[in-house]
PDB file of N, CA and C in Angstrom:
ATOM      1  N   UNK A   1       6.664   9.058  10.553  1.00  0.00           N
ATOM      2  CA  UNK A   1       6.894   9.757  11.802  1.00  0.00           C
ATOM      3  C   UNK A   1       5.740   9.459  12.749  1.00  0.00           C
ATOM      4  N   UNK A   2       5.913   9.797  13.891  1.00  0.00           N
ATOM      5  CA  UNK A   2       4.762   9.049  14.833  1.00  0.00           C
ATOM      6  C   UNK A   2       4.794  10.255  15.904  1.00  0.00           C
ATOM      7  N   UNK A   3       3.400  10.311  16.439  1.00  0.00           N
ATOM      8  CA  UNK A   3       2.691  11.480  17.310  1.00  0.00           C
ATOM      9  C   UNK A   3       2.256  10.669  17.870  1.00  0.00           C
ATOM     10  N   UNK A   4       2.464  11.034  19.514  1.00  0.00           N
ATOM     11  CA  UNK A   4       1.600  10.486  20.473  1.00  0.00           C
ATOM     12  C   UNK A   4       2.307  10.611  21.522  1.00  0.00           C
ATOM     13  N   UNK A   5       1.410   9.724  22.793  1.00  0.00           N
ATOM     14  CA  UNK A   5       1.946   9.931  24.335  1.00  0.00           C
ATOM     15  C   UNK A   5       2.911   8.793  24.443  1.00  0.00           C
ATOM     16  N   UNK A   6       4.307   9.152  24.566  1.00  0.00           N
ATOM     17  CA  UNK A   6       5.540   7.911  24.788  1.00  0.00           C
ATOM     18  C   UNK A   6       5.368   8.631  25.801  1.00  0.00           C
ATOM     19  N   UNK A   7       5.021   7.792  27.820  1.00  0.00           N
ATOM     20  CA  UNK A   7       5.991   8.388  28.573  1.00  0.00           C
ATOM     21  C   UNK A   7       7.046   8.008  29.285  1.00  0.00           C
ATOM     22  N   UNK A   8       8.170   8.531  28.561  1.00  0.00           N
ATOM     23  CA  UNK A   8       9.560   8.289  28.514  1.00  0.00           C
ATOM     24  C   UNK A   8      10.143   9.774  28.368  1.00  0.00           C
ATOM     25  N   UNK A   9      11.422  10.268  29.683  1.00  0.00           N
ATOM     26  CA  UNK A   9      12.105  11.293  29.218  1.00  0.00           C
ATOM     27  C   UNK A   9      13.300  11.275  28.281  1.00  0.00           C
ATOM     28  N   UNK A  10      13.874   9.553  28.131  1.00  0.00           N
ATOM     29  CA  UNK A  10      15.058   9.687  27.214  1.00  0.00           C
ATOM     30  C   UNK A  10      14.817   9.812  26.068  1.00  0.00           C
ATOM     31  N   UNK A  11      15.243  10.625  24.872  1.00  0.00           N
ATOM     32  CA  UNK A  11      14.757  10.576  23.634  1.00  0.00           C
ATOM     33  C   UNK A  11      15.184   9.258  22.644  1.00  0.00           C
ATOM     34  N   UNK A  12      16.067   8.753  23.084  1.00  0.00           N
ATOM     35  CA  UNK A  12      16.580   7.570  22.727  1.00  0.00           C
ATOM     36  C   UNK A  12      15.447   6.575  22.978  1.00  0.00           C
ATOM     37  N   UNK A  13      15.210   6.060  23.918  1.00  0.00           N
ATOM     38  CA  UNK A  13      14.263   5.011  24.202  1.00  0.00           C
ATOM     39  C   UNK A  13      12.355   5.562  23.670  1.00  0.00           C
ATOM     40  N   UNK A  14      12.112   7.030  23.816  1.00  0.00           N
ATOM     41  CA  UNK A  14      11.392   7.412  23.338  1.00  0.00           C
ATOM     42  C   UNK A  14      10.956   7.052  21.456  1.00  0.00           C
ATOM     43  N   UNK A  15      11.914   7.584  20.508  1.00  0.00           N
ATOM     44  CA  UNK A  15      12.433   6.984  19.192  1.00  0.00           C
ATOM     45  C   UNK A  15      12.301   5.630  19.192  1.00  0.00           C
ATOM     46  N   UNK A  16      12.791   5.050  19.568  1.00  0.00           N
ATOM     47  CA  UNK A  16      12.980   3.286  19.647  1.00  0.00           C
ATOM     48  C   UNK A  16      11.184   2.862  19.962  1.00  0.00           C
ATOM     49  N   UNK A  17      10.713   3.532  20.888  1.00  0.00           N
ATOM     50  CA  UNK A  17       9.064   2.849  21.052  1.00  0.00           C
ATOM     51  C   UNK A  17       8.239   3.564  19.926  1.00  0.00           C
ATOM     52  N   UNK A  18       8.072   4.200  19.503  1.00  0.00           N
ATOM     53  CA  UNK A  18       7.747   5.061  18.394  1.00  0.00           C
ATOM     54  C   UNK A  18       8.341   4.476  16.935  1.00  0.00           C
ATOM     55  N   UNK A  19       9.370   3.904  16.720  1.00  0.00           N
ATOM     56  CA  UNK A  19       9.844   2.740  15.565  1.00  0.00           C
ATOM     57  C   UNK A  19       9.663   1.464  15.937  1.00  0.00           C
ATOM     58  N   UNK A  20       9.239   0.935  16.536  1.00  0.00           N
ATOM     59  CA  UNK A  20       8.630  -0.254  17.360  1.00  0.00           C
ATOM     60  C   UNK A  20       7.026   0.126  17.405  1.00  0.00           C
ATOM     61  N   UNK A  21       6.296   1.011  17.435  1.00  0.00           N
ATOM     62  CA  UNK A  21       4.992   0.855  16.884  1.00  0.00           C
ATOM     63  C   UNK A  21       4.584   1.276  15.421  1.00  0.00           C
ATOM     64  N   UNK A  22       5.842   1.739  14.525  1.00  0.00           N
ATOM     65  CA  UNK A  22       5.305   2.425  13.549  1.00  0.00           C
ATOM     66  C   UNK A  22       5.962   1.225  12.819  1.00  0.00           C
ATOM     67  N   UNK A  23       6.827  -0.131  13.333  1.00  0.00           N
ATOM     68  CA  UNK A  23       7.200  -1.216  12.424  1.00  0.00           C
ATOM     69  C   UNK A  23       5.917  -2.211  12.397  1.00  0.00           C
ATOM     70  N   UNK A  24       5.292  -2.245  13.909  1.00  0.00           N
ATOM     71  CA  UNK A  24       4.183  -3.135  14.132  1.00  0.00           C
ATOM     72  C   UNK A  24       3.136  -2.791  13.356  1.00  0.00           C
ATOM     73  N   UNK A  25       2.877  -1.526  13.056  1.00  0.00           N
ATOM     74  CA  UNK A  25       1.543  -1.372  12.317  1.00  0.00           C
ATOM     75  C   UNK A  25       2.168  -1.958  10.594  1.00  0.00           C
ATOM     76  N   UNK A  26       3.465  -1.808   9.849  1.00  0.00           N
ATOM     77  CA  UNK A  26       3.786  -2.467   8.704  1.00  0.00           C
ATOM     78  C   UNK A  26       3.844  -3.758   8.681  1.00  0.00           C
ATOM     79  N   UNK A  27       4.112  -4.036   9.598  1.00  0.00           N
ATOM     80  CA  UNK A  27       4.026  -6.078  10.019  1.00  0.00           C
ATOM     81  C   UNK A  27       2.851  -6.386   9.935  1.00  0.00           C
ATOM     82  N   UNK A  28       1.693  -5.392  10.423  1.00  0.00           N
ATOM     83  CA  UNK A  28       0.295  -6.165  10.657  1.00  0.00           C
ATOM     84  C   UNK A  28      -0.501  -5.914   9.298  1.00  0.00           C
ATOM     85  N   UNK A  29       0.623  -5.349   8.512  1.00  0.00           N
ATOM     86  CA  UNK A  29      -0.190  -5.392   7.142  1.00  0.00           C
ATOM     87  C   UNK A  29      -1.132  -3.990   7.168  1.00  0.00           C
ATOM     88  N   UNK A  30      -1.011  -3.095   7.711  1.00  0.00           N
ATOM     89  CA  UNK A  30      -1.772  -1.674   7.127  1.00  0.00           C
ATOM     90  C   UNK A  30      -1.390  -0.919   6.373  1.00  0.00           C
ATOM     91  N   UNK A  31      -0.113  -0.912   6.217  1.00  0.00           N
ATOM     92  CA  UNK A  31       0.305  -0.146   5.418  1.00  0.00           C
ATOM     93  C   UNK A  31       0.883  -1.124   4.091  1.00  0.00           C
ATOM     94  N   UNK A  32       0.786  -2.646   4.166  1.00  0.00           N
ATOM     95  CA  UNK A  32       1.378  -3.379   2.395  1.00  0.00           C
ATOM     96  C   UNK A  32       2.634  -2.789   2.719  1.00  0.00           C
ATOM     97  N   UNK A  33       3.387  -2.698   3.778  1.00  0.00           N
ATOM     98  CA  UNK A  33       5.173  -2.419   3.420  1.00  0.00           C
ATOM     99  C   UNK A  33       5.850  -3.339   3.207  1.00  0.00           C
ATOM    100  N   UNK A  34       6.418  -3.949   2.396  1.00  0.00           N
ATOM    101  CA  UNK A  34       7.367  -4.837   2.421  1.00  0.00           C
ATOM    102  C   UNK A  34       8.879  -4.649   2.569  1.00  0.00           C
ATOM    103  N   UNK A  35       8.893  -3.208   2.134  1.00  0.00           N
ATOM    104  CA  UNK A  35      10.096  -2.383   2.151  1.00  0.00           C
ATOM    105  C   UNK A  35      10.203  -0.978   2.756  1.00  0.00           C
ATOM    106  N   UNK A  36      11.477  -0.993   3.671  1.00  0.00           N
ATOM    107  CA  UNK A  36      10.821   0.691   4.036  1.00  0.00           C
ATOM    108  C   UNK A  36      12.334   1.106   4.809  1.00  0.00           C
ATOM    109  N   UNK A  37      12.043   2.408   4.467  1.00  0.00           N
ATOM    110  CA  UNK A  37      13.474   3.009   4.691  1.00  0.00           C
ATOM    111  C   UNK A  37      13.023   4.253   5.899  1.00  0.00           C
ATOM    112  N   UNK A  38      13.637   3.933   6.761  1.00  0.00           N
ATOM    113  CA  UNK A  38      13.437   4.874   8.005  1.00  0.00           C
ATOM    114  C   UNK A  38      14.089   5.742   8.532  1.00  0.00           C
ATOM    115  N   UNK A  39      14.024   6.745   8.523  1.00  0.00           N
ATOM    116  CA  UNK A  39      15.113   8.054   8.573  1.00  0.00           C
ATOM    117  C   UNK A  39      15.210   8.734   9.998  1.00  0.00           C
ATOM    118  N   UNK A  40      15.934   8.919  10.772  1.00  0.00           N
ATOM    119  CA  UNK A  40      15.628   9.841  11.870  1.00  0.00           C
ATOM    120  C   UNK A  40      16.785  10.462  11.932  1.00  0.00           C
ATOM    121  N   UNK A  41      16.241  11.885  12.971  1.00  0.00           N
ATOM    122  CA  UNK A  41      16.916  12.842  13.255  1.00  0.00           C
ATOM    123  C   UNK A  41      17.971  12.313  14.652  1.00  0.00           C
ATOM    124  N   UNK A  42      17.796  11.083  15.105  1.00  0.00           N
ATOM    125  CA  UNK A  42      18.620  10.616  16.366  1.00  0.00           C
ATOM    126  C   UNK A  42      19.889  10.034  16.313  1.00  0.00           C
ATOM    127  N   UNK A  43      20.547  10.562  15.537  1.00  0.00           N
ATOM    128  CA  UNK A  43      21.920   9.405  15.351  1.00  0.00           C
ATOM    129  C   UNK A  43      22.328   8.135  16.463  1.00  0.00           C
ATOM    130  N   UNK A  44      22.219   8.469  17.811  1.00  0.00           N
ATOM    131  CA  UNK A  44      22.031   7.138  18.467  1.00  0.00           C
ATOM    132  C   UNK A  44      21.266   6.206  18.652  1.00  0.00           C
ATOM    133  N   UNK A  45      20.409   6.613  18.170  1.00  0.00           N
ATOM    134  CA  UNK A  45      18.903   5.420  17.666  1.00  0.00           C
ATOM    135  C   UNK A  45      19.630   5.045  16.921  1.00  0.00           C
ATOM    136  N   UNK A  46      20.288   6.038  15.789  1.00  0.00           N
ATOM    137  CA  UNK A  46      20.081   4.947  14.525  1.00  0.00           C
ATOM    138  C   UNK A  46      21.285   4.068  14.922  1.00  0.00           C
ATOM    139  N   UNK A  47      22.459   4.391  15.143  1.00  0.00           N
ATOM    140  CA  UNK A  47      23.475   3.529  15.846  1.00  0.00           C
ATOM    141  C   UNK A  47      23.429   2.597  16.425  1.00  0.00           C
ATOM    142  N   UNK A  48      21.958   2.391  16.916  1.00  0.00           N
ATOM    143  CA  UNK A  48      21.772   1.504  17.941  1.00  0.00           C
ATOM    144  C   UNK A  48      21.011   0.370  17.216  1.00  0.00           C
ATOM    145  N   UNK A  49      20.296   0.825  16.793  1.00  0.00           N
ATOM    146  CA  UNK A  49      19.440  -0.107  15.017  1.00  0.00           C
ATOM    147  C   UNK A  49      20.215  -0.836  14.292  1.00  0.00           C
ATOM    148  N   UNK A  50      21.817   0.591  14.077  1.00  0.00           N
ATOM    149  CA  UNK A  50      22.460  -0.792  12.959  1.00  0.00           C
ATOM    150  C   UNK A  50      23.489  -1.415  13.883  1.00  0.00           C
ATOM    151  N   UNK A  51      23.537  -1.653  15.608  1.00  0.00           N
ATOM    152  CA  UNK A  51      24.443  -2.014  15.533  1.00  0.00           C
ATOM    153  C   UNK A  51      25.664  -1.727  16.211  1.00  0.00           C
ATOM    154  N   UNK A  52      25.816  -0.964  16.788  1.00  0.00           N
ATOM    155  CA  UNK A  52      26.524   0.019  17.304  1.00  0.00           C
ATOM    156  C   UNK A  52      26.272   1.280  18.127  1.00  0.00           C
ATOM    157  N   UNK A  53      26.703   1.983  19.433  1.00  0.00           N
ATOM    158  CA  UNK A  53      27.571   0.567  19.969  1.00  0.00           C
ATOM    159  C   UNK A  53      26.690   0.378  21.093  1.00  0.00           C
ATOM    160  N   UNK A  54      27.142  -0.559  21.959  1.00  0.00           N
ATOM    161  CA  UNK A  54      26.879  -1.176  23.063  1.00  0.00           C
ATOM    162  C   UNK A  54      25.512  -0.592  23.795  1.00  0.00           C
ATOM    163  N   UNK A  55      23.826  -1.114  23.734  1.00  0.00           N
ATOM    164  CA  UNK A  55      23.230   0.464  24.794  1.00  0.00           C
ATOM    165  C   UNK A  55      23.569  -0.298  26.220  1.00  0.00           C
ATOM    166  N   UNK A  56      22.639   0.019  27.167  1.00  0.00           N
ATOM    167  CA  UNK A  56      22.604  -0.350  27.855  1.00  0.00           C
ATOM    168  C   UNK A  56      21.726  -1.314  28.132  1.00  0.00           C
ATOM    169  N   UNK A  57      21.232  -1.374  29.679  1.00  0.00           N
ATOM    170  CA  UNK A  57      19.920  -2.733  29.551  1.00  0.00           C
ATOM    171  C   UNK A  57      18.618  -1.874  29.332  1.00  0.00           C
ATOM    172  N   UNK A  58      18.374  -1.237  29.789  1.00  0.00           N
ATOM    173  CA  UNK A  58      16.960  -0.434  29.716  1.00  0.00           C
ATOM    174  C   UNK A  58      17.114  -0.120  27.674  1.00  0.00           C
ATOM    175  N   UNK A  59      17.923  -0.039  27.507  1.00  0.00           N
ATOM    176  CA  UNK A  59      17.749   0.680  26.055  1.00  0.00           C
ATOM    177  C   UNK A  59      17.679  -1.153  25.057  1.00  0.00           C
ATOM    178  N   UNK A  60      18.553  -1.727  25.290  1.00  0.00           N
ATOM    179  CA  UNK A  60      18.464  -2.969  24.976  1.00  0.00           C
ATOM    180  C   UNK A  60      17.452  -3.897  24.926  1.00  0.00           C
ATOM    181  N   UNK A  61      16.532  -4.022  26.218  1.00  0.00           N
ATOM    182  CA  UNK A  61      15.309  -4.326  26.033  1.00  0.00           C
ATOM    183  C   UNK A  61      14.062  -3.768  25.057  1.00  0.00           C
ATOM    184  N   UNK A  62      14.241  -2.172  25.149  1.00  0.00           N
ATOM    185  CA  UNK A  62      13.528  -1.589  23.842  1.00  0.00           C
ATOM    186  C   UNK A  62      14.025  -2.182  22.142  1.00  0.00           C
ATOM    187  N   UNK A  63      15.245  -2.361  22.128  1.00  0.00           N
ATOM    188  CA  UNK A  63      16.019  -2.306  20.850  1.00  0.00           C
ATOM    189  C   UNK A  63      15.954  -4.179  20.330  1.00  0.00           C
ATOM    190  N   UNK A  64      15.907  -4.907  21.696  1.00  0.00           N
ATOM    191  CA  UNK A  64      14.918  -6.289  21.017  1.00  0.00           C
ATOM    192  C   UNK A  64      13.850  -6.321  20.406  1.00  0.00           C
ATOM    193  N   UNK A  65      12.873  -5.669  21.088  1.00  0.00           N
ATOM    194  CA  UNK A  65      11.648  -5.416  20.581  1.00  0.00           C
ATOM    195  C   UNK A  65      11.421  -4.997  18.960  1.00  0.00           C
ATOM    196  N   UNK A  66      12.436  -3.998  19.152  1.00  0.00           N
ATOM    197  CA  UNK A  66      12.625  -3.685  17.197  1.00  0.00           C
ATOM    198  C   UNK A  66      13.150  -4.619  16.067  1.00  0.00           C
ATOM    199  N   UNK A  67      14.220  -5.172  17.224  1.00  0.00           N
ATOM    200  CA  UNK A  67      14.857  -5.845  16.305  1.00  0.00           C
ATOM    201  C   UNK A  67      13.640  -7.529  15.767  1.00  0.00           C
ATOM    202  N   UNK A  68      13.269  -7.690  16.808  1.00  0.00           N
ATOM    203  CA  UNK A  68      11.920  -8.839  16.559  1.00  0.00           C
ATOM    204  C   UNK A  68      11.327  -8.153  15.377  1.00  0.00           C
ATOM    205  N   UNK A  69      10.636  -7.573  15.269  1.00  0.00           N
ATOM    206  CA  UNK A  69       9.635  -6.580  14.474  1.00  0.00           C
ATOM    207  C   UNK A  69      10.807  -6.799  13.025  1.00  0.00           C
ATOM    208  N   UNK A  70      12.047  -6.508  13.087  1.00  0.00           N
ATOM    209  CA  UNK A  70      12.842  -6.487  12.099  1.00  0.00           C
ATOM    210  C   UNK A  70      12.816  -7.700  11.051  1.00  0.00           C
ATOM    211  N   UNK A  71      12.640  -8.584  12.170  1.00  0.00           N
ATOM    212  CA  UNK A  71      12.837 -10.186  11.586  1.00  0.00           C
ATOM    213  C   UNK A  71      11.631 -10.025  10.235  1.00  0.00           C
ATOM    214  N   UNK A  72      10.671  -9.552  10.470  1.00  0.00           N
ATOM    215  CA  UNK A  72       9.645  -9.654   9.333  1.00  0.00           C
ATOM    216  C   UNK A  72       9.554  -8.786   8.047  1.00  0.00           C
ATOM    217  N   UNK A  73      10.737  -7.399   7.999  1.00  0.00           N
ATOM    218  CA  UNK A  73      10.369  -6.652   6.979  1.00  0.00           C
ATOM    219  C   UNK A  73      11.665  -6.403   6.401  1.00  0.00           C
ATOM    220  N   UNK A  74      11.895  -6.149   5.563  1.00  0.00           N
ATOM    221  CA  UNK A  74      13.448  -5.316   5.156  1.00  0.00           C
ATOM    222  C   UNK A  74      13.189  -4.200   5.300  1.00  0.00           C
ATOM    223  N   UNK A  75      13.784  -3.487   6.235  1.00  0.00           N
ATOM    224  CA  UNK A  75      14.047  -1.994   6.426  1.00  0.00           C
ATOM    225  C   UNK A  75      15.804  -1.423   6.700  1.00  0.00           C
ATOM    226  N   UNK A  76      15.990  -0.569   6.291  1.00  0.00           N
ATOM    227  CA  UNK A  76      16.890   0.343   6.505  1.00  0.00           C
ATOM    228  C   UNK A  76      16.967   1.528   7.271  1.00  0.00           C
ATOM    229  N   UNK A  77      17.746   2.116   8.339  1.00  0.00           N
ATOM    230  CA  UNK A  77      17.446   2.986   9.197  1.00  0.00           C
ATOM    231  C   UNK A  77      18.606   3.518   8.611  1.00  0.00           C
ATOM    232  N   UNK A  78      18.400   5.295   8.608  1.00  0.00           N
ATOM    233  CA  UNK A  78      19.062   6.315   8.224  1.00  0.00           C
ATOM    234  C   UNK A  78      19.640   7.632   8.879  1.00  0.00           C
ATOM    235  N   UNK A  79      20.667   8.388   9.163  1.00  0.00           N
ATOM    236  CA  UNK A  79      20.150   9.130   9.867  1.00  0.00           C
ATOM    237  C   UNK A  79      19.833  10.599   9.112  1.00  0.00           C
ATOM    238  N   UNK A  80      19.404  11.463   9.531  1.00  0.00           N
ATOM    239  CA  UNK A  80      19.082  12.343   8.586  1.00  0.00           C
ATOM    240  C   UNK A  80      19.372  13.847   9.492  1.00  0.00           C
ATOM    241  N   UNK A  81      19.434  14.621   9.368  1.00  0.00           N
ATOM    242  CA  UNK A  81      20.053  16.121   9.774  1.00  0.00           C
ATOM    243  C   UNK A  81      18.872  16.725  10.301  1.00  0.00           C
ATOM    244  N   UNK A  82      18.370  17.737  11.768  1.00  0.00           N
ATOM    245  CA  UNK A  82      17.085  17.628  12.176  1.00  0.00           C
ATOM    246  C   UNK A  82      16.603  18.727  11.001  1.00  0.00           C
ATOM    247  N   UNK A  83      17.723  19.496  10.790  1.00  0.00           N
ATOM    248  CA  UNK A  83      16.938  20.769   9.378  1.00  0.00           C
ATOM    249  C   UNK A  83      16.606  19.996   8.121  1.00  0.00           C
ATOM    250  N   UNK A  84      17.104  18.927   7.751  1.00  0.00           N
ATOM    251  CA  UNK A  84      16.648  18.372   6.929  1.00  0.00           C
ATOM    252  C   UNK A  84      15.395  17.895   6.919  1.00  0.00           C
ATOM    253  N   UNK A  85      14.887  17.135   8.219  1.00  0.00           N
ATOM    254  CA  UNK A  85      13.968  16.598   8.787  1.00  0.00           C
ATOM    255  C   UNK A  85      12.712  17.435   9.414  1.00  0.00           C
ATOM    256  N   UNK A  86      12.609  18.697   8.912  1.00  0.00           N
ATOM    257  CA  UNK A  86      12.367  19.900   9.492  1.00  0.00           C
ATOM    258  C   UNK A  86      10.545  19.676   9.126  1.00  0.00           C
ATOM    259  N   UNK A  87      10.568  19.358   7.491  1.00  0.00           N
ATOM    260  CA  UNK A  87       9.292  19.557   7.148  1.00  0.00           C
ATOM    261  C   UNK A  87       8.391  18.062   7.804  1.00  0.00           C
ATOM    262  N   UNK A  88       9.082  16.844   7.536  1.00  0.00           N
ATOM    263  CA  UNK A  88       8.303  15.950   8.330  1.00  0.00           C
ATOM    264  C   UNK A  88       7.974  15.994   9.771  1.00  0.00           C
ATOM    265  N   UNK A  89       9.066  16.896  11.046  1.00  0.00           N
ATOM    266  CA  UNK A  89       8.343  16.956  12.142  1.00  0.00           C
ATOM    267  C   UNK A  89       7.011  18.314  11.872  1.00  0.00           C
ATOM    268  N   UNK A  90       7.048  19.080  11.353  1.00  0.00           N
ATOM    269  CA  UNK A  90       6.123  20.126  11.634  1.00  0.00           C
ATOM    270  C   UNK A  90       4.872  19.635  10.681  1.00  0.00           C
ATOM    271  N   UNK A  91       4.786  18.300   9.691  1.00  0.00           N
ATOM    272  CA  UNK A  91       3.760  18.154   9.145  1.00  0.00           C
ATOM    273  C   UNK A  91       3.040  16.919  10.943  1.00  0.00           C
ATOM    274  N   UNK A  92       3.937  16.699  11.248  1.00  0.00           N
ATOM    275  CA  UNK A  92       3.708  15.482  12.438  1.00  0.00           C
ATOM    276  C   UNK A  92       2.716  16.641  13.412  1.00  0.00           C
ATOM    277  N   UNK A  93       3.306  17.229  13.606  1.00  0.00           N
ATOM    278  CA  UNK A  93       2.962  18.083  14.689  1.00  0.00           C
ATOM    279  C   UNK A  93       1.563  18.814  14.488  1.00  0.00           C
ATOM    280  N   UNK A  94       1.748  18.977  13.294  1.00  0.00           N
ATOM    281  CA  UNK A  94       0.262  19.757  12.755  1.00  0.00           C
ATOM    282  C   UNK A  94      -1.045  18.967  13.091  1.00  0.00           C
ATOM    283  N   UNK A  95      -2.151  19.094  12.989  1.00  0.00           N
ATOM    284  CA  UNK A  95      -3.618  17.956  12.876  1.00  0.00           C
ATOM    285  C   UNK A  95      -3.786  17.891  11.693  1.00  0.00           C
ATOM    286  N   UNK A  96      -3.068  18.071  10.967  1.00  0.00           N
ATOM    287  CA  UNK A  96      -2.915  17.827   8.922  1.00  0.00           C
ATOM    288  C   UNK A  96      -2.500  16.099   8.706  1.00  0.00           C
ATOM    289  N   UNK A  97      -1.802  15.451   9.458  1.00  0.00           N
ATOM    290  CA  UNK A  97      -1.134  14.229   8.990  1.00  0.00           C
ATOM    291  C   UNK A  97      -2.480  13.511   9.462  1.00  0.00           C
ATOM    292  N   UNK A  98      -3.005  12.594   8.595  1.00  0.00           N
ATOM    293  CA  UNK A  98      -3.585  11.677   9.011  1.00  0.00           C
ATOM    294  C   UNK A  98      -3.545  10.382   9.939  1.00  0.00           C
ATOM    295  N   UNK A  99      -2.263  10.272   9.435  1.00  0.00           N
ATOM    296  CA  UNK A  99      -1.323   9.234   9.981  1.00  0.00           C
ATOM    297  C   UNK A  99      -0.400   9.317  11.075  1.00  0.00           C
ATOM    298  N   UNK A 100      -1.220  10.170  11.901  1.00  0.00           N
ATOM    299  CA  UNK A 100      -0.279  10.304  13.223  1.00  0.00           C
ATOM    300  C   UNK A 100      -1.274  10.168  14.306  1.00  0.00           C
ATOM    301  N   UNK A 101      -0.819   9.182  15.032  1.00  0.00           N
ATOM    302  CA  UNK A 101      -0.756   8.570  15.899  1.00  0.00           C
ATOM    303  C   UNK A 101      -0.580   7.285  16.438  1.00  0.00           C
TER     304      UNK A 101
END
């Protein structure tokens, strides 16, 4: 999960730059991912990740960017229920995650 300043009001394109820096830091080798399964609470992100359907151009230009980043790792995007997803945003949110930002 990723904390920080996106400024962007769509949450769609917001998600997408936020999985576009949290793929770049596994590409550049900090985290040794070779594999990684990515879950979000956005069902049109994830729709848009695997594929479906159509965004637009502003969202499209973000969703190259990922998809580049893609070329280098095997990942899977998921979507996941936001109550499900409940404990990873409030550990994000906290100053407890190390790994946020």
């Amino acid at each position: 999960m990723y904390k920080g300043d996106i400024d962007v009001e769509d949450n769609v394109i917001a998600g997408l730059e936020a999985l576009k820096l949290g793929l770049a830091r596994c590409v550049e080798g900090r985290t040794n991912a070779e594999k990684l399964i990515v879950e979000s609470d956005n069902v049109i992100l994830v729709q848009y990740v695997n594929g479906r359907p159509e965004p637009n151009e502003t969202t499209m230009h973000k969703l190259t960017e990922v998809f580049d980043l893609l070329k280098c790792i095997t990942c899977a995007v998921y979507h996941i229920y936001e109550e499900a997803n409940e404990a990873a945003r409030d550990l994000v949110l906290s100053a407890e995650c190390p790994n946020s930002a």
